[in-house]
C-alpha atoms as a PDB file:
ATOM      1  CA  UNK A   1     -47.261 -42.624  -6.767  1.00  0.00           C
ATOM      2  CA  UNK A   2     -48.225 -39.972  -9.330  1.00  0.00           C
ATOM      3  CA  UNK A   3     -48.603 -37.368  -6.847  1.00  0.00           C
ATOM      4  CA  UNK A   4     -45.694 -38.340  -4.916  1.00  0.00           C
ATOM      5  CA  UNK A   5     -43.817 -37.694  -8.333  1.00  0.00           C
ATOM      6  CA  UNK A   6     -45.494 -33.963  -8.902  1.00  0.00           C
ATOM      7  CA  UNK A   7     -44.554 -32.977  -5.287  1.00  0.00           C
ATOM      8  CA  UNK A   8     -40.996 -34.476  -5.668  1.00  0.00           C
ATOM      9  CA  UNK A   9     -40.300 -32.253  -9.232  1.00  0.00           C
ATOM     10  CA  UNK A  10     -42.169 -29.174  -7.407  1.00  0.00           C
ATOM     11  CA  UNK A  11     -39.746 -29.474  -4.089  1.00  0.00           C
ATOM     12  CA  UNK A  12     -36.644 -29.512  -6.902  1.00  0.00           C
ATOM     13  CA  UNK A  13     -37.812 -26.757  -9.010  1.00  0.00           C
ATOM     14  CA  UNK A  14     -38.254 -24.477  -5.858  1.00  0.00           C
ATOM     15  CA  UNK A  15     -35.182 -25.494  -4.500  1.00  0.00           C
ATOM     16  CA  UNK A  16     -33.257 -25.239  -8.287  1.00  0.00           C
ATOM     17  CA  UNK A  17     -34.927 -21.037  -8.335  1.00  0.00           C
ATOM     18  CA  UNK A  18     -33.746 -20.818  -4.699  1.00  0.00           C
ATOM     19  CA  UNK A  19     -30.516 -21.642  -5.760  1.00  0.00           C
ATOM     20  CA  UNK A  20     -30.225 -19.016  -8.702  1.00  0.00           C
ATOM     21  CA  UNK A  21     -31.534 -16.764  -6.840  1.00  0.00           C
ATOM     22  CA  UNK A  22     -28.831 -17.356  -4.131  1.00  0.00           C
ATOM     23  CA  UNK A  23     -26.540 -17.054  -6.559  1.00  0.00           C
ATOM     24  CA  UNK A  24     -27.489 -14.037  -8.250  1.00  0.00           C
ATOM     25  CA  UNK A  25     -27.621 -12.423  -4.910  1.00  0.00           C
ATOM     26  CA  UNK A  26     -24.013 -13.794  -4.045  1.00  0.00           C
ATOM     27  CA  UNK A  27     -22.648 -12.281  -7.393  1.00  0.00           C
ATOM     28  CA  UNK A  28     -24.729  -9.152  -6.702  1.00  0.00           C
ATOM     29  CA  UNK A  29     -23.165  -8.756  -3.672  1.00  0.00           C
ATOM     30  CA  UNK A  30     -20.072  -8.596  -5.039  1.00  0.00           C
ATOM     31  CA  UNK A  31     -20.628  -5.713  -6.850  1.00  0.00           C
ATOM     32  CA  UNK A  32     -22.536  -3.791  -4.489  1.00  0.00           C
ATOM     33  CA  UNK A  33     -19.558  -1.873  -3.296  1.00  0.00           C
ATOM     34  CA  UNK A  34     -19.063  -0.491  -6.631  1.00  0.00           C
ATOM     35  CA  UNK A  35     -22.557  -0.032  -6.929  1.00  0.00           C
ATOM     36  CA  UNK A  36     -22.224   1.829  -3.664  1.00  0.00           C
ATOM     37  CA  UNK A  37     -19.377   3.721  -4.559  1.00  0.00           C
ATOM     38  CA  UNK A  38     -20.832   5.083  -7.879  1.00  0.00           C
ATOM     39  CA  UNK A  39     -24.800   6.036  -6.316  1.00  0.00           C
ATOM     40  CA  UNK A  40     -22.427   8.144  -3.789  1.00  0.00           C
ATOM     41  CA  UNK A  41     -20.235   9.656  -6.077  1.00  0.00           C
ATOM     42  CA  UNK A  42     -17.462   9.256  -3.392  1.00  0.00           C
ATOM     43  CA  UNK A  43     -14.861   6.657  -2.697  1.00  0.00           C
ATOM     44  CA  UNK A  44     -13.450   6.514   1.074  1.00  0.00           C
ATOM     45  CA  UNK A  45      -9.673   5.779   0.776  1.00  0.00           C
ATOM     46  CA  UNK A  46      -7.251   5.207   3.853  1.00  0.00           C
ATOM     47  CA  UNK A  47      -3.768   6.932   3.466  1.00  0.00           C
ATOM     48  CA  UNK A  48      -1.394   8.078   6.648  1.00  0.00           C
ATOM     49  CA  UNK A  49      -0.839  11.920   5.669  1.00  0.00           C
ATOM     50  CA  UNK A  50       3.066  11.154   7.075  1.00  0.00           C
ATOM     51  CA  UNK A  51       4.406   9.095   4.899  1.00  0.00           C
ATOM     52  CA  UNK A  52       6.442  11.797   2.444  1.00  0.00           C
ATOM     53  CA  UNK A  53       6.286  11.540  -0.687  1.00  0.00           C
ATOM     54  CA  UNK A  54       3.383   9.618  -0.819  1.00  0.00           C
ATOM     55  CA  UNK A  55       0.708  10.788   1.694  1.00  0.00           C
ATOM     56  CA  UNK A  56       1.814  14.058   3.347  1.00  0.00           C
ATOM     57  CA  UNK A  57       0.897  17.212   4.373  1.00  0.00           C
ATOM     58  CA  UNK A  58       1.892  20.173   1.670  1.00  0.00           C
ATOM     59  CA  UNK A  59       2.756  22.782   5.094  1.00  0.00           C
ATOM     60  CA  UNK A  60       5.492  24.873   2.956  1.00  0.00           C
ATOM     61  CA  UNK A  61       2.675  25.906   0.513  1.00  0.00           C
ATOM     62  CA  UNK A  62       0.762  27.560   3.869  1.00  0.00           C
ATOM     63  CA  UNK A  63      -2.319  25.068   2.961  1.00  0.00           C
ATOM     64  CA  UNK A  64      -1.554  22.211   5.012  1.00  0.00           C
ATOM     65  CA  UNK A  65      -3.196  20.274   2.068  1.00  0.00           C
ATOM     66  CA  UNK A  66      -3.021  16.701   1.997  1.00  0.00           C
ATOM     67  CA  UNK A  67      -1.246  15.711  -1.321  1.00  0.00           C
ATOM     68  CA  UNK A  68       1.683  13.008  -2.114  1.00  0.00           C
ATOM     69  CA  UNK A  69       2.503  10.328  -4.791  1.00  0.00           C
ATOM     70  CA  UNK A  70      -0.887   8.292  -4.562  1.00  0.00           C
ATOM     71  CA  UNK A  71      -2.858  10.623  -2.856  1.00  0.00           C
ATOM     72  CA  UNK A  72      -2.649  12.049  -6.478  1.00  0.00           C
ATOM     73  CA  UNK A  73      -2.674   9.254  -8.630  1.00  0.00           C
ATOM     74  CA  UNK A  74      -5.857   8.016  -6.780  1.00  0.00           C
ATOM     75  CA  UNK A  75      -7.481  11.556  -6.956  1.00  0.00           C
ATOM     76  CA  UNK A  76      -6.870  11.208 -10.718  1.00  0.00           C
ATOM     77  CA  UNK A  77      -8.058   7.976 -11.531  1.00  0.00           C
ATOM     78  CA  UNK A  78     -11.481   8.793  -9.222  1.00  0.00           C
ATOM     79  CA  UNK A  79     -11.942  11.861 -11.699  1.00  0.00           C
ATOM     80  CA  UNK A  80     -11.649   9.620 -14.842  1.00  0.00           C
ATOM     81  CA  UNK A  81     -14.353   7.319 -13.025  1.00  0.00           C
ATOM     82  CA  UNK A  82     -16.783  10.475 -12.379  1.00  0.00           C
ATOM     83  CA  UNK A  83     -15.757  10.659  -8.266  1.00  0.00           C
ATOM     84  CA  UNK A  84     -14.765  12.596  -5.353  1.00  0.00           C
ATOM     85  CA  UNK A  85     -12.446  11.321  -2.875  1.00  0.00           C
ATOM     86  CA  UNK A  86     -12.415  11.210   0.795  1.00  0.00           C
ATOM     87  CA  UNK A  87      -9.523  10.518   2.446  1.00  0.00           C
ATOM     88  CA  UNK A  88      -9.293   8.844   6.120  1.00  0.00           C
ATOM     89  CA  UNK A  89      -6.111   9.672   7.726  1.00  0.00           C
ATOM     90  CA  UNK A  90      -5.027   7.006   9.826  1.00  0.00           C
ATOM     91  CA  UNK A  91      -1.638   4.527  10.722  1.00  0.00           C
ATOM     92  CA  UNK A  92      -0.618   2.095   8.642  1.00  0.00           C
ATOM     93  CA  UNK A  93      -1.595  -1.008  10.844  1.00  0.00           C
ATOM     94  CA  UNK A  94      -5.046  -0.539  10.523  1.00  0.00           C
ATOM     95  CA  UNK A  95      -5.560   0.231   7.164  1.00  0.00           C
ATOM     96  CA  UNK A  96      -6.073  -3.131   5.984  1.00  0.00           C
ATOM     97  CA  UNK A  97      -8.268  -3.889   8.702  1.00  0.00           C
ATOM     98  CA  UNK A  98     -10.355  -0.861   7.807  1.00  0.00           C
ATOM     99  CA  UNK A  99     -10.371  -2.231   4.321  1.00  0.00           C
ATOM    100  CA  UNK A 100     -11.930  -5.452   5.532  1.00  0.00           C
ATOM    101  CA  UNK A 101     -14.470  -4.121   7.626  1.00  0.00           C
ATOM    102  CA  UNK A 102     -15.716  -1.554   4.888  1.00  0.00           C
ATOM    103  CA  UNK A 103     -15.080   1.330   7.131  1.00  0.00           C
ATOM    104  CA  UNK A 104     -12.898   2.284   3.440  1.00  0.00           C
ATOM    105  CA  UNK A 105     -12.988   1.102   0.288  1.00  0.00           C
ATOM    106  CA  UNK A 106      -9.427   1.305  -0.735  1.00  0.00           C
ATOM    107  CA  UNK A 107      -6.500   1.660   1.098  1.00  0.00           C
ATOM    108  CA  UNK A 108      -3.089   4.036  -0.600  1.00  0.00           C
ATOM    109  CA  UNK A 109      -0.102   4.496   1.307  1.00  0.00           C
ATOM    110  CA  UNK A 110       2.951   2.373  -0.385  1.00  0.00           C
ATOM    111  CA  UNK A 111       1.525  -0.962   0.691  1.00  0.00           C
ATOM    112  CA  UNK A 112       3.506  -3.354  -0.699  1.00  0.00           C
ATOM    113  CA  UNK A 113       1.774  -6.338  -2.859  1.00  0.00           C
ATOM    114  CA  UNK A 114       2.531  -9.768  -1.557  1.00  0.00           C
ATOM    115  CA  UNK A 115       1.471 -13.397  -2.360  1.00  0.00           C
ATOM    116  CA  UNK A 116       0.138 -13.347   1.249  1.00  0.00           C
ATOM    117  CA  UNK A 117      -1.928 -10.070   0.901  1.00  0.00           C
ATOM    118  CA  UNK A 118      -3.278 -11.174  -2.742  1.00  0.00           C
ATOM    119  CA  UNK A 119      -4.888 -13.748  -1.020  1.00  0.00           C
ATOM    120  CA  UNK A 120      -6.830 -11.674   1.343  1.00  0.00           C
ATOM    121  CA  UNK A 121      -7.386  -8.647  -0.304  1.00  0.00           C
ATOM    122  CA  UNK A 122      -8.031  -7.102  -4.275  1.00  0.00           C
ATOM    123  CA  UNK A 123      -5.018  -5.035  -5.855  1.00  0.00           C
ATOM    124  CA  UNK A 124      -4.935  -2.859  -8.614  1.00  0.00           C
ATOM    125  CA  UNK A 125      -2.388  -2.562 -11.128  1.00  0.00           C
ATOM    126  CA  UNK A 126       0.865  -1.183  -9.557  1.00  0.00           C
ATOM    127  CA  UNK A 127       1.868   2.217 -10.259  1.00  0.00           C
ATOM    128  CA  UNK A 128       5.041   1.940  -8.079  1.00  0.00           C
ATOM    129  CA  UNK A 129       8.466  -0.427  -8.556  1.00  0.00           C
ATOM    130  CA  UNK A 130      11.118   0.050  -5.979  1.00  0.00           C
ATOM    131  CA  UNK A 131      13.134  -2.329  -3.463  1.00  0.00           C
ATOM    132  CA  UNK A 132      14.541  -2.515   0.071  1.00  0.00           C
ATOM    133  CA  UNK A 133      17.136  -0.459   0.892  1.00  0.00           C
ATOM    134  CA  UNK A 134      18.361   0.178   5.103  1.00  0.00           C
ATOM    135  CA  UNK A 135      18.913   3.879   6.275  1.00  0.00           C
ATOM    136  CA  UNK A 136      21.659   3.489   9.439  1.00  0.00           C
ATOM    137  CA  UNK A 137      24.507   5.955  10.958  1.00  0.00           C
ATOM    138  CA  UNK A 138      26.934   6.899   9.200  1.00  0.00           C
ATOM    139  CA  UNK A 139      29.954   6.684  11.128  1.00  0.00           C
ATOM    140  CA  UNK A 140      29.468   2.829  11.588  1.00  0.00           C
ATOM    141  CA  UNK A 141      26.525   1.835   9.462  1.00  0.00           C
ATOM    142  CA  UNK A 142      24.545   0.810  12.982  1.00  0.00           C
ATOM    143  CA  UNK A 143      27.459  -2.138  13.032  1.00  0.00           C
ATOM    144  CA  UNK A 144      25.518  -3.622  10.357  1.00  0.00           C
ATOM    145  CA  UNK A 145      27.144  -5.439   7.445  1.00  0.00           C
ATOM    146  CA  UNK A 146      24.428  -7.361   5.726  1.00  0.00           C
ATOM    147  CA  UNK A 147      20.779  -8.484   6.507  1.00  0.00           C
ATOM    148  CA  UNK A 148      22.693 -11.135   8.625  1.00  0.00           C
ATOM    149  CA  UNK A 149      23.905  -8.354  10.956  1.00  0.00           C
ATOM    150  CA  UNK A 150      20.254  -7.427  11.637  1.00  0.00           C
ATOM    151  CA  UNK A 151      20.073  -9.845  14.532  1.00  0.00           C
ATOM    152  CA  UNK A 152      19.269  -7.734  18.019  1.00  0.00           C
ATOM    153  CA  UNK A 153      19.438  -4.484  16.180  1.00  0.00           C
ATOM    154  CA  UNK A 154      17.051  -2.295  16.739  1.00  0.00           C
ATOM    155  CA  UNK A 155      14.325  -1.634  13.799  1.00  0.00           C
ATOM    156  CA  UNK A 156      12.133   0.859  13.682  1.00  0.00           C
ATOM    157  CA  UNK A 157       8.687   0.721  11.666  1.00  0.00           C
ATOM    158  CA  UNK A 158       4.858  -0.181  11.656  1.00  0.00           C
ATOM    159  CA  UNK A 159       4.348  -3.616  12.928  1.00  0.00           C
ATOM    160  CA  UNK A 160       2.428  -5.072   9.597  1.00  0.00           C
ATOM    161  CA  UNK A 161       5.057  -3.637   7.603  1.00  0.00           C
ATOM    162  CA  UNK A 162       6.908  -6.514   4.524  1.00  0.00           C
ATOM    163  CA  UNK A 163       9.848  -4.479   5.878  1.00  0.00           C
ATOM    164  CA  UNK A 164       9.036  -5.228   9.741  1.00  0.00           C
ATOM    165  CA  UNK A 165       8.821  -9.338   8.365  1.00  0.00           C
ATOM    166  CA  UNK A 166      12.018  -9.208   7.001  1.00  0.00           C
ATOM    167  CA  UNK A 167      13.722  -7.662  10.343  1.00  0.00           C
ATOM    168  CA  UNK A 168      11.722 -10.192  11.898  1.00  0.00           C
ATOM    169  CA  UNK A 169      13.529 -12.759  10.129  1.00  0.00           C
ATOM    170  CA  UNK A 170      16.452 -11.398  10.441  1.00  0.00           C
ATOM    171  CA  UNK A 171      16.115 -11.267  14.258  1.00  0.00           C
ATOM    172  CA  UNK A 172      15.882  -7.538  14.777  1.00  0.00           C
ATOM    173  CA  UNK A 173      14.215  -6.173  17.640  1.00  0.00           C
ATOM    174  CA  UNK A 174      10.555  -4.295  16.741  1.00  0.00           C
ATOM    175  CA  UNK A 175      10.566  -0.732  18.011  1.00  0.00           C
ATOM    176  CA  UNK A 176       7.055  -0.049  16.691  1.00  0.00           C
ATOM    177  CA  UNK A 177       5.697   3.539  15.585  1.00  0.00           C
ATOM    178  CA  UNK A 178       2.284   4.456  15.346  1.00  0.00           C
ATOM    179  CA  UNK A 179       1.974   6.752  12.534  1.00  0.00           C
ATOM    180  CA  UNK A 180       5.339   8.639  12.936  1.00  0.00           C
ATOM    181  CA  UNK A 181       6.724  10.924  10.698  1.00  0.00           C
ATOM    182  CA  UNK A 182       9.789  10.769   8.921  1.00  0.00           C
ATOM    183  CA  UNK A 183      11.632  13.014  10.839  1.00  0.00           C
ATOM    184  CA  UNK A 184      10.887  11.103  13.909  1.00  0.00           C
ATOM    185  CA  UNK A 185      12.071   7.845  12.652  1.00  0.00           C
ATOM    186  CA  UNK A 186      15.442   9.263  11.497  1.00  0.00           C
ATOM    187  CA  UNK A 187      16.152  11.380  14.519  1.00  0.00           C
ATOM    188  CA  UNK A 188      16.134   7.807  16.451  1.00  0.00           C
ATOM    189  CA  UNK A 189      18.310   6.473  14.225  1.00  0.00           C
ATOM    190  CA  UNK A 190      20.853   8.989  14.239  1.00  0.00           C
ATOM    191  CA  UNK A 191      20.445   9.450  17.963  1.00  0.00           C
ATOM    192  CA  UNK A 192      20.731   5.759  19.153  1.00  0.00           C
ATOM    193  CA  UNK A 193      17.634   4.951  20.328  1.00  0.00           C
ATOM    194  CA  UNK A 194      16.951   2.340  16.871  1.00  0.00           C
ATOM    195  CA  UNK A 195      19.716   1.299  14.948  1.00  0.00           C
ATOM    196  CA  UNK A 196      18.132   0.893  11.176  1.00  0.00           C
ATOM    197  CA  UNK A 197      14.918   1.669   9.019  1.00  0.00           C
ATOM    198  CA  UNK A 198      13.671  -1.034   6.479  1.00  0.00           C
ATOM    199  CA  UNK A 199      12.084   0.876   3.597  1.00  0.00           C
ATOM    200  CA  UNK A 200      11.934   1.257   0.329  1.00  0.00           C
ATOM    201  CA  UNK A 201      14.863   2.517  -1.843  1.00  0.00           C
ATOM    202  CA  UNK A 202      12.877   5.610  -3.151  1.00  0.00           C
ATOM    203  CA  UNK A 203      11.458   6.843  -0.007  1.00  0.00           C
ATOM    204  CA  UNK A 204      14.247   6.715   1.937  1.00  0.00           C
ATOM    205  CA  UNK A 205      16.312   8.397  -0.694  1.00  0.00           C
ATOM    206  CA  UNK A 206      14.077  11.995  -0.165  1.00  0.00           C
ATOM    207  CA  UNK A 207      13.938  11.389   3.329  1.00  0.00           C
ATOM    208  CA  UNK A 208      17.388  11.629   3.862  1.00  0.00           C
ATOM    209  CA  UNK A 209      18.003  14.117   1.294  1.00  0.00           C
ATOM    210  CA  UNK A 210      15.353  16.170   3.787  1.00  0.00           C
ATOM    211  CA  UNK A 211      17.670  16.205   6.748  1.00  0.00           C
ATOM    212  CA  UNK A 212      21.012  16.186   5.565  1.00  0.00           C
ATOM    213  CA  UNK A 213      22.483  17.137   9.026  1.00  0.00           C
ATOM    214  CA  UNK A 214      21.771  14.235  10.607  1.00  0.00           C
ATOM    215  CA  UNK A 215      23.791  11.357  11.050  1.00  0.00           C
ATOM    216  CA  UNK A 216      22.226   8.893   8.935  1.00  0.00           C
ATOM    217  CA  UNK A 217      22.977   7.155   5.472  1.00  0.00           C
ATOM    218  CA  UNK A 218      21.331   4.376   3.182  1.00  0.00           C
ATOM    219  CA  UNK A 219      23.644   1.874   3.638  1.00  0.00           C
ATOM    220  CA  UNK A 220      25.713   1.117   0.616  1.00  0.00           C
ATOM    221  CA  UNK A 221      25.575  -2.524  -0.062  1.00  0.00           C
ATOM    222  CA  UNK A 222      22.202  -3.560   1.161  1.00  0.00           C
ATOM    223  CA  UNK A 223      19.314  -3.639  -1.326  1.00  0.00           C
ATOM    224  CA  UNK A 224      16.921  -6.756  -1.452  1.00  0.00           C
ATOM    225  CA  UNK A 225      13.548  -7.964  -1.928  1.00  0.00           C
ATOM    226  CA  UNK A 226      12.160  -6.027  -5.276  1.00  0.00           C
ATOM    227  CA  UNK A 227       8.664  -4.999  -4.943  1.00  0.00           C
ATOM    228  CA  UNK A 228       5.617  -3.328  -6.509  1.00  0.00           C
ATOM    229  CA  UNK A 229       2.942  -1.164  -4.583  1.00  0.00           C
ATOM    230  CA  UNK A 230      -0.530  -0.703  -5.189  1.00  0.00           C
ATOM    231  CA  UNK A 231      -4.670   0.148  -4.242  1.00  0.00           C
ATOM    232  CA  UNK A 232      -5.427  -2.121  -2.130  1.00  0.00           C
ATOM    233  CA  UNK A 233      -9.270  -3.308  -1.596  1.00  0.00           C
ATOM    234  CA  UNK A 234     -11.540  -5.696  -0.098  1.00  0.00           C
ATOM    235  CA  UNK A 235     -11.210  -9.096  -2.302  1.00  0.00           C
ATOM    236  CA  UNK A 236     -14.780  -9.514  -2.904  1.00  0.00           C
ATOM    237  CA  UNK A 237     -14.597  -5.869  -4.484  1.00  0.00           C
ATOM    238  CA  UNK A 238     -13.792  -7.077  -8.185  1.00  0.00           C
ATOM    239  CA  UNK A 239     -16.162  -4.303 -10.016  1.00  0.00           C
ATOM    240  CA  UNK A 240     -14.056  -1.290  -8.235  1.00  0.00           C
ATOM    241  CA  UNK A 241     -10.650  -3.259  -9.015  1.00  0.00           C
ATOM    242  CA  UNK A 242     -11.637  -3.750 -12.519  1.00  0.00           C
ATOM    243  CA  UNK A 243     -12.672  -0.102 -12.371  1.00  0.00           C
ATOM    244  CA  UNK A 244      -9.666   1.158 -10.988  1.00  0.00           C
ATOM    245  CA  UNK A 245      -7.519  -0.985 -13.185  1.00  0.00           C
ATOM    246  CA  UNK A 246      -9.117   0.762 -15.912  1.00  0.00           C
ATOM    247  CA  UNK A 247      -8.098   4.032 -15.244  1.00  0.00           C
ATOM    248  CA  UNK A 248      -4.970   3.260 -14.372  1.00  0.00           C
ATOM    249  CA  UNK A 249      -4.411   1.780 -17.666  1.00  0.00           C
ATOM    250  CA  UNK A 250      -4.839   5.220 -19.200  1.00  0.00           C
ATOM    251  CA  UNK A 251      -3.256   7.040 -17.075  1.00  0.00           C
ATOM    252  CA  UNK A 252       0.228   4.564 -17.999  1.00  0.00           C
ATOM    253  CA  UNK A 253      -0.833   5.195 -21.581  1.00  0.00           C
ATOM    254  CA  UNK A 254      -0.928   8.971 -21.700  1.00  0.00           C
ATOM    255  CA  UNK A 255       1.879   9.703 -19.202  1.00  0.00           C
ATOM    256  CA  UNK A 256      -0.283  10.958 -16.503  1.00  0.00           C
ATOM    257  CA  UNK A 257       1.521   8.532 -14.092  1.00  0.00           C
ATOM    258  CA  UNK A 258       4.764   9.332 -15.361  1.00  0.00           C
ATOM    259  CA  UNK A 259       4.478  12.873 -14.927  1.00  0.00           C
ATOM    260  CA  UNK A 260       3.097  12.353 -10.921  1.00  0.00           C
ATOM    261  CA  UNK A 261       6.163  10.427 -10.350  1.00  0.00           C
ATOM    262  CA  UNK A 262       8.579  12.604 -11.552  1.00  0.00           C
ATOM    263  CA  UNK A 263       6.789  15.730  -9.624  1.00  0.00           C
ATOM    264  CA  UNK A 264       6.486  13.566  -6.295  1.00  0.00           C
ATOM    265  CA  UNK A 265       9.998  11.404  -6.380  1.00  0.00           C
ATOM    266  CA  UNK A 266      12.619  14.225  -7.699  1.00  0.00           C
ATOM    267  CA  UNK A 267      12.295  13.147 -11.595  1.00  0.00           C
ATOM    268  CA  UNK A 268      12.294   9.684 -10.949  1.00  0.00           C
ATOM    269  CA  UNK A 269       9.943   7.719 -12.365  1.00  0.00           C
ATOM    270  CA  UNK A 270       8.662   4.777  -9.879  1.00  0.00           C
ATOM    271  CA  UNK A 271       5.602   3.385 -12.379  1.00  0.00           C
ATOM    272  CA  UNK A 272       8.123   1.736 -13.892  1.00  0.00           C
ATOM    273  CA  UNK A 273      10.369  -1.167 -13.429  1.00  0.00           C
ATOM    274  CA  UNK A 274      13.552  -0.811 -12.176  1.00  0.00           C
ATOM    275  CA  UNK A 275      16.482  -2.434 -12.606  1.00  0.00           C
ATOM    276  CA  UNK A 276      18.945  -3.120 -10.228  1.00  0.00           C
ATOM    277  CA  UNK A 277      21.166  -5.946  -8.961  1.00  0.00           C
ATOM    278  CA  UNK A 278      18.697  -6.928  -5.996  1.00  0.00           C
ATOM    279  CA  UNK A 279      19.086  -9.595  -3.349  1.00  0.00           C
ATOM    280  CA  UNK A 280      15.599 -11.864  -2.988  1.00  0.00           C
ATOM    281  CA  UNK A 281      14.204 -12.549   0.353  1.00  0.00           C
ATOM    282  CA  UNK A 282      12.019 -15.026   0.674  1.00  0.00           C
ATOM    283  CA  UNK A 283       9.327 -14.018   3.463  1.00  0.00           C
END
């Protein structure tokens, strides 16, 4: 009985270190991609390169240098951390995916933080406020009067888009773009071939005020669904997050974001709230 006793307290003691040790490993794990990261010196970040002002293409300097709203920020708050980023070009429907698989660590290209997404993935702090806003024709607004009016219109975006879910909803038709540029999109709009663009309020602003010969306008009384944008990373990631959210925190504090913004967004300044009289949509 004695010895019965002895092996029974042995089996739970090994089983009791297994168990630490299983979870040390699982709460190692989840900071090996920081660990990762920082032994590299280098954090791989997916961003489009099209997407003005936030991930473009600087071809009026002669450079062809990729630069933009986050492209910056993120380059900034990498240098506070003591790294170099590398940025993978690549379309906006498989950035998250690329995020998941650890082909990136972070994804930055206006990607929109939603109750959905912060279940699936790690955010930083946001460093963008903005809202919807619909760029259409201008001689008829695309027929459209309200979100209502979306129904069988044609809407032109990325497929995993918050802006593609609310034409969805709306019962738009998808005319899906892989990658496209701005000019693209808005030459389809003011050609016929889509009726309307879903975006946000800020980035459709420049875009427009980049080809003002077109026939295209933001429409006047549509704005809804106010949003924030952030780094986006893989959820188990929470040493890089905390990381990031560090350095973002200074650069709100000593106007480093503030100053980005206004160089990227014509003055503006997008790391802050805005307020506006904006309709909710509930996705």
């Amino acid at each position: 009985m004695h010895s019965k006793a002895v092996i029974f307290s042995f089996t739970m003691a090994f089983f009791l270190i297994l168990a630490a040790c299983s979870g040390k490993n699982e709460a190692d794990s989840k900071d090996t991609g920081w660990e990762q990261i920082k032994d590299k010196g280098k954090i791989v970040v997916a961003t489009s390169g099209t997407l003005y002002p936030t991930s473009y293409h600087d071809t009026d300097s002669g450079s062809d240098k990729l630069t933009g709203y986050e492209v910056e920020v993120v380059r900034e708050a990498a240098k506070r951390l003591g790294l170099k980023v590398e940025f993978k070009e690549m379309g906006i429907d498989g950035m998250l995916t690329a995020v998941n698989s650890g082909q990136v660590d972070a994804a930055a290209n206006d990607i929109d933080v939603t109750k959905d997404r912060e279940k699936k993935f790690a955010f930083s702090t946001p460093y963008k406020y903005s809202y919807g806003t619909a760029i259409v024709r201008k001689d008829d607004l695309s027929g459209i009067k309200t979100l209502k009016d979306l129904k069988g219109k044609k809407a032109a975006g990325a497929a995993t888009t918050v802006y593609m879910e609310v034409a969805r909803k709306y019962g738009a038709k998808e005319v899906i773009y892989d990658n496209a540029t701005n000019e693209q999109y808005l030459k389809d709009v003011a050609n016929g071939r889509t009726d309307v663009i879903l975006n946000d309020y800020y980035l459709q602003t420049l875009a427009l005020a980049a080809f003002p010969d077109l026939n295209i306008t933001i429409h006047p009384d549509i704005k809804y669904m106010p949003n924030k944008q952030a780094l986006v990373m893989k959820k188990s990631n929470e040493a890089l997050q905390k990381k990031m959210n560090e350095a973002l925190k200074e650069m709100s504090k000593d106007g480093s974001l503030t100053k980005l913004s206004k160089q990227f967004f014509n003055k503006a300044d997008v790391s802050k709230k805005i307020d506006a009289d904006v309709q909710d949509v509930d996705l």
